[in-house]
N, C-alpha and C. Protein backbone atom coordinates (compact mmCIF):
# COMPACT_ATOMS: atom_id res chain seq x y z
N UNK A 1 24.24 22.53 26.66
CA UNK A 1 22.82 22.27 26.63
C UNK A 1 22.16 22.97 25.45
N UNK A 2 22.73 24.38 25.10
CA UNK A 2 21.85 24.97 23.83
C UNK A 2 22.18 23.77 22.91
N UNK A 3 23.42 23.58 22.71
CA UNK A 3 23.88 22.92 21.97
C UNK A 3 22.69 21.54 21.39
N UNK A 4 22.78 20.77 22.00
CA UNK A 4 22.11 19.88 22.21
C UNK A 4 20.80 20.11 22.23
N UNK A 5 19.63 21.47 21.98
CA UNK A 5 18.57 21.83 21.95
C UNK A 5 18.46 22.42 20.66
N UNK A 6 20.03 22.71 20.31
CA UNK A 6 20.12 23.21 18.09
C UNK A 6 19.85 22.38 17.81
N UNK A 7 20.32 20.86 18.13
CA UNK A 7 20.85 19.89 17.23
C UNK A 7 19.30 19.11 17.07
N UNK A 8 18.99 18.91 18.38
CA UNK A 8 17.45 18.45 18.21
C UNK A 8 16.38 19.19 17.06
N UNK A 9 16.90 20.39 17.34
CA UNK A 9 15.74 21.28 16.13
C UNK A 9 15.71 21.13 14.73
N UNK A 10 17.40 21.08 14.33
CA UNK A 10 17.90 20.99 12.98
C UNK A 10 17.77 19.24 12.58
N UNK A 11 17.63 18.30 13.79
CA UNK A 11 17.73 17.16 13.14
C UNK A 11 16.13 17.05 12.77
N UNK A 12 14.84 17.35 13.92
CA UNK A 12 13.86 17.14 13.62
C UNK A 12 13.19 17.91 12.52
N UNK A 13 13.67 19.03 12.24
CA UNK A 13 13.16 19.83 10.85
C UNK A 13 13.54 18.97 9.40
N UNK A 14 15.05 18.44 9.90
CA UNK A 14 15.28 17.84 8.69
C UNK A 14 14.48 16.30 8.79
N UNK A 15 14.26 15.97 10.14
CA UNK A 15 13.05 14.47 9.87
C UNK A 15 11.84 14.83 8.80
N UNK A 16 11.72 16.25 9.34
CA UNK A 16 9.70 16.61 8.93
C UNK A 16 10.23 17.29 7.09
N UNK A 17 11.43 17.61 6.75
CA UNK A 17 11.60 18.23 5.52
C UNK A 17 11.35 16.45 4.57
N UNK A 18 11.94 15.36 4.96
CA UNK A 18 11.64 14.62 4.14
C UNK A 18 10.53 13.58 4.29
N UNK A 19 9.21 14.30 4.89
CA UNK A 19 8.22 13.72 4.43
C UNK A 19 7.71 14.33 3.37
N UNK A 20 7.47 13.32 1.98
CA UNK A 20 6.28 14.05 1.37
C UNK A 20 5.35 13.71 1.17
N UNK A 21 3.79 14.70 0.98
CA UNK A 21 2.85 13.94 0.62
C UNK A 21 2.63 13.81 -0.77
N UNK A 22 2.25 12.94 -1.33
CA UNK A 22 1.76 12.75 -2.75
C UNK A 22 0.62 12.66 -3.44
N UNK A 23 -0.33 11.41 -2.10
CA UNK A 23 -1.96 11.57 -2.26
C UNK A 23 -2.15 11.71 -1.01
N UNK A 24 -3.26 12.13 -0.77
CA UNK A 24 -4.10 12.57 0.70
C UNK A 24 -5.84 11.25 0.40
N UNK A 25 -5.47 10.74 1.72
CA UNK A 25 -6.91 9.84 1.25
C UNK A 25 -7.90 10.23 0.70
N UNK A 26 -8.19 11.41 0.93
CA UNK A 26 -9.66 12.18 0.59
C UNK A 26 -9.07 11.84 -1.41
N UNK A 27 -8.29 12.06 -1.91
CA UNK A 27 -8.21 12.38 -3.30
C UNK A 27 -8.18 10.61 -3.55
N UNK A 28 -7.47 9.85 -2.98
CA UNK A 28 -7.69 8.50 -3.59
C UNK A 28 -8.54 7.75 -4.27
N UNK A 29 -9.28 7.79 -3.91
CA UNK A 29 -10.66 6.95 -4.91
C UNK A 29 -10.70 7.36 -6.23
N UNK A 30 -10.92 9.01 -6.14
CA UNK A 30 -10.98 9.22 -7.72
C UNK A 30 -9.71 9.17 -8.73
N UNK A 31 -8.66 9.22 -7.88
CA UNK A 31 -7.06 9.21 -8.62
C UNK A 31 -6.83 8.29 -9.24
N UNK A 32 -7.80 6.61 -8.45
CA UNK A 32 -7.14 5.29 -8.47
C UNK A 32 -8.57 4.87 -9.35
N UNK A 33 -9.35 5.11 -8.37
CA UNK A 33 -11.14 4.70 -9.66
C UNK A 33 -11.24 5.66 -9.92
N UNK A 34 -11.11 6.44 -11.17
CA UNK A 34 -11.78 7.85 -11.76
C UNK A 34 -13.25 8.19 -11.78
N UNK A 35 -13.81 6.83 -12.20
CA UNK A 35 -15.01 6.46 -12.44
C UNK A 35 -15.91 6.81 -10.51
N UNK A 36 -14.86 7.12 -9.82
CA UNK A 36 -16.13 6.32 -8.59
C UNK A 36 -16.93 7.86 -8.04
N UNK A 37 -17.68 7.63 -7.32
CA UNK A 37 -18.58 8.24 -6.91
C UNK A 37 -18.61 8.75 -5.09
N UNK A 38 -18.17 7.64 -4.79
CA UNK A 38 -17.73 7.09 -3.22
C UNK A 38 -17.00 6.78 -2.90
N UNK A 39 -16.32 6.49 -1.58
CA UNK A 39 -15.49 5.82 -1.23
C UNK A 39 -15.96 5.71 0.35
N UNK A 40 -15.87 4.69 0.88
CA UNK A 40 -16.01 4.69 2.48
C UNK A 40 -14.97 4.11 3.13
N UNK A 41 -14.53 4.58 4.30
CA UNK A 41 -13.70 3.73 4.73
C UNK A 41 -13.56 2.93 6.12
N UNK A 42 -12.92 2.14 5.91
CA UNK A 42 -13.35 0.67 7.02
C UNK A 42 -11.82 0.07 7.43
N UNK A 43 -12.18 -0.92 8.24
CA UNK A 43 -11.21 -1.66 8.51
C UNK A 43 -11.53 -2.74 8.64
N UNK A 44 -10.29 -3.65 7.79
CA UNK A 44 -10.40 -5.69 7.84
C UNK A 44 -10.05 -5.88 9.32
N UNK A 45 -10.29 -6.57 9.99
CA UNK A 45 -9.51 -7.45 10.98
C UNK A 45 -9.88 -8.61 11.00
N UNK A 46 -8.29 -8.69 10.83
CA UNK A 46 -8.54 -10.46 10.60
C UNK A 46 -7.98 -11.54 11.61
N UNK A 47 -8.61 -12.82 11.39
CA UNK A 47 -9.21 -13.60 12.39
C UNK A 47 -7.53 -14.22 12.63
N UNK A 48 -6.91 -15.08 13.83
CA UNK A 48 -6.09 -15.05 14.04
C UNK A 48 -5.28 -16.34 12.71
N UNK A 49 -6.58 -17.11 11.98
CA UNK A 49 -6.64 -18.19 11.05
C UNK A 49 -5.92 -17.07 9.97
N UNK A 50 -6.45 -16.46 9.67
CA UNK A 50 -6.42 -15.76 8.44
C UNK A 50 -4.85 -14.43 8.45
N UNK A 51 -4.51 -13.96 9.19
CA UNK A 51 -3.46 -13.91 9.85
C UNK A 51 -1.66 -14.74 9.33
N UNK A 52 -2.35 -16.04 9.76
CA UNK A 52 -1.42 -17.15 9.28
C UNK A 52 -1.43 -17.62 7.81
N UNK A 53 -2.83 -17.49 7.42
CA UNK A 53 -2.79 -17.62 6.40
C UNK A 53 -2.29 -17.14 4.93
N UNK A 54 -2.26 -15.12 5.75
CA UNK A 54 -1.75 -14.11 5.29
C UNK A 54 0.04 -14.40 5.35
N UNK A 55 0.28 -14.61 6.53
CA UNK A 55 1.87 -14.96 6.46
C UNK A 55 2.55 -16.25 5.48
N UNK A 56 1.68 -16.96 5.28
CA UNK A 56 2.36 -18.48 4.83
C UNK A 56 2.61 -17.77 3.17
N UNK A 57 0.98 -17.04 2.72
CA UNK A 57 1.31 -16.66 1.20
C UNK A 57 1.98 -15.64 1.13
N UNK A 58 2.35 -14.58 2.23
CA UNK A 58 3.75 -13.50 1.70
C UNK A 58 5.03 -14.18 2.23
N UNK A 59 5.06 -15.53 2.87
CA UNK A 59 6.56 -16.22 3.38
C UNK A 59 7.09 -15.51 4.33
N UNK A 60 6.26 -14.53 4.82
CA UNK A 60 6.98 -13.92 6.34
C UNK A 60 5.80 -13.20 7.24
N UNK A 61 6.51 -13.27 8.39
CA UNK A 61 5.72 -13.05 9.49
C UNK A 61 4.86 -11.44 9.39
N UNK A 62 3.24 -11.49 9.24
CA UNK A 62 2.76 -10.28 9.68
C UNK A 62 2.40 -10.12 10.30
N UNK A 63 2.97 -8.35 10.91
CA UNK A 63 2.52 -7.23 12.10
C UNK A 63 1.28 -7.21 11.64
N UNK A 64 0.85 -7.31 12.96
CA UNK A 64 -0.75 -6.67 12.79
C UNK A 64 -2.17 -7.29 12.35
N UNK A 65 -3.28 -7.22 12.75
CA UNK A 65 -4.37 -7.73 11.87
C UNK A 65 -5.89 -6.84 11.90
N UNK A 66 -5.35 -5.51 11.87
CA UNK A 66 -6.55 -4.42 11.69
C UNK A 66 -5.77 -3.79 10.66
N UNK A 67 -6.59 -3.76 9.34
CA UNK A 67 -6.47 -2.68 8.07
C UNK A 67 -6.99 -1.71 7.64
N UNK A 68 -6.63 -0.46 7.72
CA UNK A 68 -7.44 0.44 7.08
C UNK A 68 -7.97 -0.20 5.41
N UNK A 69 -8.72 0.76 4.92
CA UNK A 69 -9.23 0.59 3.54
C UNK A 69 -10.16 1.43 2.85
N UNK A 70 -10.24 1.67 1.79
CA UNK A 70 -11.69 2.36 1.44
C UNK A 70 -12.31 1.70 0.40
N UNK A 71 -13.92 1.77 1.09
CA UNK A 71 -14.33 0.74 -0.05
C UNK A 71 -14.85 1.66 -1.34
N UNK A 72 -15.14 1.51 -2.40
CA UNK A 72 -14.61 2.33 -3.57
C UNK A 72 -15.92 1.82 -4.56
N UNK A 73 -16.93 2.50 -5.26
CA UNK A 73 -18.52 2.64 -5.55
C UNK A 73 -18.11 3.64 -6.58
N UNK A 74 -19.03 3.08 -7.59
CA UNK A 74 -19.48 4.51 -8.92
C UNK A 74 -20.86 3.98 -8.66
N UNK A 75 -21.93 4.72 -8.04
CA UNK A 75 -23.35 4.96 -8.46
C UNK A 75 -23.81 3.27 -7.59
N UNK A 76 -24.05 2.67 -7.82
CA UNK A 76 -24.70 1.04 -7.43
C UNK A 76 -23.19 0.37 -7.61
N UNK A 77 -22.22 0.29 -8.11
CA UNK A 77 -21.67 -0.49 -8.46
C UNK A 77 -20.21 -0.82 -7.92
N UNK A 78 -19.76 -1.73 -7.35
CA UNK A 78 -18.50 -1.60 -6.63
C UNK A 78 -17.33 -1.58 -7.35
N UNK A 79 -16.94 -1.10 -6.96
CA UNK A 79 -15.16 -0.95 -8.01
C UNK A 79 -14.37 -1.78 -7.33
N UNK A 80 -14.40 -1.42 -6.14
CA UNK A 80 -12.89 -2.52 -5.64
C UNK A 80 -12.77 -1.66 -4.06
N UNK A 81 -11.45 -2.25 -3.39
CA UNK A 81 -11.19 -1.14 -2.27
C UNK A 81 -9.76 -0.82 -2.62
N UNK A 82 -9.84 0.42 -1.72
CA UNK A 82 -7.69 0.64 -1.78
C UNK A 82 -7.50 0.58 -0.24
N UNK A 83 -6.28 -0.62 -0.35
CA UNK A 83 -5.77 -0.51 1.02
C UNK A 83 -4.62 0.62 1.32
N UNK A 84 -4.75 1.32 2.31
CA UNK A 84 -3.83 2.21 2.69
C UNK A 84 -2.58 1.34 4.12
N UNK A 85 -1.27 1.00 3.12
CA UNK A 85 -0.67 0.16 4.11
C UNK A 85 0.73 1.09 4.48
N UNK A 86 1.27 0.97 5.98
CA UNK A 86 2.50 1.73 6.07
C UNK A 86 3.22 0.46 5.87
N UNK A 87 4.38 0.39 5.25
CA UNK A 87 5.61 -0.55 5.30
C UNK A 87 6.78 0.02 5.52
N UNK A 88 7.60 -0.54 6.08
CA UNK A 88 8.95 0.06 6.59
C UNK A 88 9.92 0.05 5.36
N UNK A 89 10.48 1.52 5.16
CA UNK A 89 11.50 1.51 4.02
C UNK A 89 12.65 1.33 4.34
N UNK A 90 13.86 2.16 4.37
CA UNK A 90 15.19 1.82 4.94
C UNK A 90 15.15 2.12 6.33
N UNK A 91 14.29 3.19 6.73
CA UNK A 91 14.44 3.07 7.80
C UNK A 91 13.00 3.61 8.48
N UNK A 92 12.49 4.44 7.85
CA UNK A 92 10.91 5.17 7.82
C UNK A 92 9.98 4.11 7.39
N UNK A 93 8.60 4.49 7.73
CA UNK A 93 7.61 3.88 7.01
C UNK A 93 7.11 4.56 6.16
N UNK A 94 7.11 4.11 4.62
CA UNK A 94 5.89 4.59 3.42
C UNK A 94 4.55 4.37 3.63
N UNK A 95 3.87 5.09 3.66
CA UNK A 95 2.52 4.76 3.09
C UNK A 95 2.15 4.67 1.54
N UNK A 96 1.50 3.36 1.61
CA UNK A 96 1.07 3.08 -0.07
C UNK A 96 -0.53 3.12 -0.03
N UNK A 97 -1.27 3.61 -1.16
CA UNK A 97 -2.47 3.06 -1.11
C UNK A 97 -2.37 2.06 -3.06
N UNK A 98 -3.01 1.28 -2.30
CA UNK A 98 -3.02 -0.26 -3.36
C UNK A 98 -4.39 -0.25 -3.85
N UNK A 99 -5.00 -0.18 -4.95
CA UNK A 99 -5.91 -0.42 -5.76
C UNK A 99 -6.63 -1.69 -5.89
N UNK A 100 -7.45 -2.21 -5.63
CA UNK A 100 -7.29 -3.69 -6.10
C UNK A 100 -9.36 -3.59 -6.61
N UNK A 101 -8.81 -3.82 -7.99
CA UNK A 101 -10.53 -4.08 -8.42
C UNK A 101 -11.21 -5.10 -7.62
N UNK A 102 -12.49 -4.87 -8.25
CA UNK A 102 -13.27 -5.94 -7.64
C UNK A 102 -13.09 -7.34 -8.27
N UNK A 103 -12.34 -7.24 -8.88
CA UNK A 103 -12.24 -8.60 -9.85
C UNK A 103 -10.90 -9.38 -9.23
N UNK A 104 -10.38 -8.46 -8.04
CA UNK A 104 -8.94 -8.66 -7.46
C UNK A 104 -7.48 -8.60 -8.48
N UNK A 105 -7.83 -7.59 -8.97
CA UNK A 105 -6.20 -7.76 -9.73
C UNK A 105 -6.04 -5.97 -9.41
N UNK A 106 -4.48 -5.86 -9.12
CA UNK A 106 -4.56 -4.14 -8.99
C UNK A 106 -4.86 -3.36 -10.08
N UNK A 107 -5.57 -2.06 -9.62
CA UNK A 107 -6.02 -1.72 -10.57
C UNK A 107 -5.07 0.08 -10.62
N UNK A 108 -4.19 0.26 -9.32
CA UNK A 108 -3.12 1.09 -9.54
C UNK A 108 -2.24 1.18 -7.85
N UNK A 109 -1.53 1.58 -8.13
CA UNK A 109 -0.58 1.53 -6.77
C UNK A 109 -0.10 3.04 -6.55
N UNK A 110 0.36 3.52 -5.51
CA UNK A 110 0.61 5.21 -5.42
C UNK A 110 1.28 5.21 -3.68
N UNK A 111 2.38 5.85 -4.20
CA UNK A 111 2.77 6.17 -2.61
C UNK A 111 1.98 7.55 -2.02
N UNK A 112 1.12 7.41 -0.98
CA UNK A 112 0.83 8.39 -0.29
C UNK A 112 1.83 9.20 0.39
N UNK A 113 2.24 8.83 1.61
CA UNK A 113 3.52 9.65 2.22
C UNK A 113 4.69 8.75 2.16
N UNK A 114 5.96 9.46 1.72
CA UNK A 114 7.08 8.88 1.45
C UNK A 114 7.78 10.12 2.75
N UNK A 115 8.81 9.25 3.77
CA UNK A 115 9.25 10.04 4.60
C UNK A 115 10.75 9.73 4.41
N UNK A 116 11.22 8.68 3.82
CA UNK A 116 12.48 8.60 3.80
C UNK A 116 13.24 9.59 2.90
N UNK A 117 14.59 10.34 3.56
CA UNK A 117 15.52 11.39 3.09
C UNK A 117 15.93 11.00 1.88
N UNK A 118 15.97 9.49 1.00
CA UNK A 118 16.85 9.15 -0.10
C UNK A 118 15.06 8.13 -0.63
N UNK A 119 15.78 8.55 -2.06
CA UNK A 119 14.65 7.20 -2.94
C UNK A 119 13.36 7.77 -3.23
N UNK A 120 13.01 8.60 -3.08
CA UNK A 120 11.63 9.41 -3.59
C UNK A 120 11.92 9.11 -5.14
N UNK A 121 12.60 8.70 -5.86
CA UNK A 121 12.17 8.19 -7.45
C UNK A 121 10.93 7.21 -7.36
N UNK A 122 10.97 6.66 -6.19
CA UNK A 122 9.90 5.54 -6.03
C UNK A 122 8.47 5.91 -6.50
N UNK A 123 8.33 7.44 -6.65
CA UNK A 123 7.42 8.06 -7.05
C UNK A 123 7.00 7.96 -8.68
N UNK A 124 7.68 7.13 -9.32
CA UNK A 124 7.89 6.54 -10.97
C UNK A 124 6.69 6.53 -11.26
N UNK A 125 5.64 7.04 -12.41
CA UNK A 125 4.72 6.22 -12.49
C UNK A 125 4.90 4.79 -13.34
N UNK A 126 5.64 4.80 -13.98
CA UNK A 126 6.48 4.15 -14.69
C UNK A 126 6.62 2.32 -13.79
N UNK A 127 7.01 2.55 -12.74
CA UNK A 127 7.64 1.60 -11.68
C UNK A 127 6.05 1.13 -11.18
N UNK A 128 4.97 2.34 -11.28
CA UNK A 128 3.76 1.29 -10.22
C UNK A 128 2.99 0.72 -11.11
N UNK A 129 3.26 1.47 -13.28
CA UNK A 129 2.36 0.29 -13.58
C UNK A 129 2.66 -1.00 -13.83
N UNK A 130 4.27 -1.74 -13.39
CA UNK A 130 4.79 -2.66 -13.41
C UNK A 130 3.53 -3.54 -12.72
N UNK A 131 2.87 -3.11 -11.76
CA UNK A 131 1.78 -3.97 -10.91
C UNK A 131 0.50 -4.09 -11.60
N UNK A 132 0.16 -3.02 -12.18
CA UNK A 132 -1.26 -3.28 -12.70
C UNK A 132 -2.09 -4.17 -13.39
N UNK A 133 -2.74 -4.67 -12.94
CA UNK A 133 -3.15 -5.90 -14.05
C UNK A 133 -2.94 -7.62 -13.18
N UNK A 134 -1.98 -7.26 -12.22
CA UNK A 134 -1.42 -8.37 -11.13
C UNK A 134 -2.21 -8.84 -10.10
N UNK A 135 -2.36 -10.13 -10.18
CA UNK A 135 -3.58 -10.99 -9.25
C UNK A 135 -2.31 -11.84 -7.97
N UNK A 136 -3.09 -12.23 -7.21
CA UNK A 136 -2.83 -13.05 -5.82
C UNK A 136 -1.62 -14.07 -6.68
N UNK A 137 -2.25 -14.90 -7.92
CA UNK A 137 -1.93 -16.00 -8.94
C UNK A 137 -0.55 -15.20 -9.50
N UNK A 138 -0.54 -14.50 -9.72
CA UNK A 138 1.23 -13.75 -10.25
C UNK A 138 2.35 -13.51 -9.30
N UNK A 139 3.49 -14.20 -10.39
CA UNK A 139 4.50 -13.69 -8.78
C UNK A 139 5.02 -12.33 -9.44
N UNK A 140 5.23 -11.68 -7.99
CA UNK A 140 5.65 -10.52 -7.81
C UNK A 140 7.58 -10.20 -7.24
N UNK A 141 7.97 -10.63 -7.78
CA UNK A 141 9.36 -10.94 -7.09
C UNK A 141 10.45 -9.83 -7.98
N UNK A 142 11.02 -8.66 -6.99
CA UNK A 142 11.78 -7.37 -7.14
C UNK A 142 12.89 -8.62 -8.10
N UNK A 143 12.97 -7.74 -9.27
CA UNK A 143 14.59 -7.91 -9.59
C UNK A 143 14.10 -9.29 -10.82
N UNK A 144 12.83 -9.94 -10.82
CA UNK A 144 12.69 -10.81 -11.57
C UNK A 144 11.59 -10.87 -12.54
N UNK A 145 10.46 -10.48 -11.76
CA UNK A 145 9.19 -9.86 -12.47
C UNK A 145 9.14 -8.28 -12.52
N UNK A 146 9.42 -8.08 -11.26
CA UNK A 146 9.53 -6.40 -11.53
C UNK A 146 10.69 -5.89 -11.31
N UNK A 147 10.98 -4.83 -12.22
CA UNK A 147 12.39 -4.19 -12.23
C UNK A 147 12.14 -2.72 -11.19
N UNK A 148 13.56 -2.78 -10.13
CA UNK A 148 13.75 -1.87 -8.91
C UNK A 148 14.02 -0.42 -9.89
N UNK A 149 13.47 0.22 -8.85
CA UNK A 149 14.07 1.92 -9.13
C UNK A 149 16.03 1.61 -9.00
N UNK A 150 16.56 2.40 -9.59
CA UNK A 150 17.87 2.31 -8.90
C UNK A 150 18.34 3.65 -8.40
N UNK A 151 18.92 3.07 -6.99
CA UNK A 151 18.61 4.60 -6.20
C UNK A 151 17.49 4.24 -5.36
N UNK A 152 16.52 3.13 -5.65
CA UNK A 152 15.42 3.55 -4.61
C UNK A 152 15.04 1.60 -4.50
N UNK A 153 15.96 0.82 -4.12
CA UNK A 153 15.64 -0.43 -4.46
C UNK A 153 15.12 -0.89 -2.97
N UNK A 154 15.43 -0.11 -1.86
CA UNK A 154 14.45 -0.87 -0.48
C UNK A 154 13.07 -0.42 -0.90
N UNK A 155 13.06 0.72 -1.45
CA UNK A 155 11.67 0.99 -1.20
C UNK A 155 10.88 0.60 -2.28
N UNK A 156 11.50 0.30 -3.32
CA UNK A 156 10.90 -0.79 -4.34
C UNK A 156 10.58 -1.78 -3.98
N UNK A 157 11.38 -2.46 -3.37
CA UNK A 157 10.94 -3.53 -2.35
C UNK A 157 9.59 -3.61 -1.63
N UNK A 158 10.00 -2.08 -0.36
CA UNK A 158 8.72 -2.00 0.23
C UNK A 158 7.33 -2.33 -0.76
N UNK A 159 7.08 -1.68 -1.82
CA UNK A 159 6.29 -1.37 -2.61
C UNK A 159 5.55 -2.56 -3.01
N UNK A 160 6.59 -3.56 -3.81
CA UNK A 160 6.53 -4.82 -4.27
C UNK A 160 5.67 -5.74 -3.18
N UNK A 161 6.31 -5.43 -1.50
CA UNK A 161 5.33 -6.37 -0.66
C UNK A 161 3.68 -5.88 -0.11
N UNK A 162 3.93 -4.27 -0.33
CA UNK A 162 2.55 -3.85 0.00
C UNK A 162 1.75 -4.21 -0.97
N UNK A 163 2.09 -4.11 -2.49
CA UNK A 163 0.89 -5.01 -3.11
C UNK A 163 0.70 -6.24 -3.27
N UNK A 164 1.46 -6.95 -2.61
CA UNK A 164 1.14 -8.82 -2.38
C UNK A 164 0.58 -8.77 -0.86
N UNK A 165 0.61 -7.64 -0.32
CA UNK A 165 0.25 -7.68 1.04
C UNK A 165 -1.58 -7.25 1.04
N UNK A 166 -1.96 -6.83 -0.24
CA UNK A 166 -2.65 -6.00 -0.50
C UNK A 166 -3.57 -6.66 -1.25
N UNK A 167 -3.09 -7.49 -1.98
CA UNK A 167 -3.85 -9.26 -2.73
C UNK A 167 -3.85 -10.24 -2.01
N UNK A 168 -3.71 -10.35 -1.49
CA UNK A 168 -3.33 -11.09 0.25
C UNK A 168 -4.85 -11.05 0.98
N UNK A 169 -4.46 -9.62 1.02
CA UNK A 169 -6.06 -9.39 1.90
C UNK A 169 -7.45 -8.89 0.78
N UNK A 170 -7.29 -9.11 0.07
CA UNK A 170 -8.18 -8.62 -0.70
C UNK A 170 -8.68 -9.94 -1.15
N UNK A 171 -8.34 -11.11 -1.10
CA UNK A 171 -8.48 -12.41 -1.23
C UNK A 171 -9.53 -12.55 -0.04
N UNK A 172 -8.57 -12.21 1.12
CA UNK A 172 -9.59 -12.56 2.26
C UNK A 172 -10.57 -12.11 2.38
N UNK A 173 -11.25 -10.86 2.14
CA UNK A 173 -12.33 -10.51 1.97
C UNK A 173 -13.43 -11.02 0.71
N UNK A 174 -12.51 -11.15 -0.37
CA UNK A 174 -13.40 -11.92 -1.06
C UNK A 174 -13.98 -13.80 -0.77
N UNK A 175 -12.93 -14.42 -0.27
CA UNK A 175 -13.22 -15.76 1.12
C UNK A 175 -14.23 -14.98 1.50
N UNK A 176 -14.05 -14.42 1.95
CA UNK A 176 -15.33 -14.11 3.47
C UNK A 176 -16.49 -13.73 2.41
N UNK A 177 -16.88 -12.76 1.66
CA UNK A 177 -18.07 -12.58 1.04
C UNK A 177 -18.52 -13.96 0.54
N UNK A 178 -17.80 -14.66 -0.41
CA UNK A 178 -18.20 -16.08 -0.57
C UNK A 178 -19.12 -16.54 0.53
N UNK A 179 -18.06 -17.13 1.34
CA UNK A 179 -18.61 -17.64 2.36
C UNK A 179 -20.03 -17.04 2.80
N UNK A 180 -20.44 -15.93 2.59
CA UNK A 180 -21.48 -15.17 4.02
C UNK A 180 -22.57 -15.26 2.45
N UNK A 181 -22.16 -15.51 1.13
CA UNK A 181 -23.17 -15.39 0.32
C UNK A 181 -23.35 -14.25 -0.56
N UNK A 182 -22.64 -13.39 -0.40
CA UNK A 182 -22.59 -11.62 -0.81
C UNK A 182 -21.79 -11.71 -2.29
């Protein structure tokens, strides 16, 4: 029984040794908009239409339809929001926060917490400005448009779908302002 009460200790220390943090939400806005002033944060939920709609343009089924986000202001003026998304890496979930101007193209990508024991290169800055500049209209496809970490190619992966997951919905909100007139 001690036995089995070491093993629990040494495995869960070594769970909690490979989380790291990188950004903390509070620092996001200004990391990603330098320029901003604000940031608030909210959540999308989306309608069960929009949902499907979200799945058909990433080609696979999505968990979930409440998003965190922060919406992201210099003075009067909107910058954009960053979605803060967990995606599953090899076996953990990353947290990414995704940039996306107001004009909808990213405007930077950043892993917040990385918990997986292998692949923290994913931390490249190198690898996230492969995205920058990238609209809903661009494909994003590991290995063809963007080149993988090696050593860290699930979670390149991960990465690759949180920001199509991330133009995805950032679409939808801009639909919806359309629509309401805003």
């Amino acid at each position: 029984m001690k036995l089995v009460a070491m093993l629990a200790i040494l495995l869960s220390a070594q769970l909690a040794a490979a989380d790291h943090t990188y950004l903390r939400e509070a620092d996001a806005a200004h990391a990603m908009f330098p320029t901003s002033t604000a940031a608030t944060r909210a959540t999308l939920e989306l309608s069960a239409a929009e949902v499907a709609s979200l799945d058909k343009s990433l080609g696979r089924r999505v968990v979930g339809k409440i998003y965190p986000y922060l919406d992201v202001v210099a003075a009067d003026k909107h910058l954009g929001v960053i979605f803060l998304l967990d995606v599953i890496g090899q076996s953990e979930p990353i947290t990414f926060a995704v940039a996306i101007s107001s004009t909808g193209v990213v405007q930077d990508v950043r892993v917040m917490v990385y918990r997986e024991p292998h692949g923290a290169e994913i931390e490249d800055h190198r690898f996230h400005k492969q995205f920058v500049g990238k609209s809903s209209n661009d494909p994003i496809t590991l290995g063809k448009d963007v080149d993988a970490i090696s050593g860290a190619t699930i979670s390149s992966r991960s990465e690759a779908f949180a920001v199509k997951k991330s133009l995805g919905l950032a679409d939808i909100m801009r639909h919806r302002s359309a629509l309401s007139g805003n």
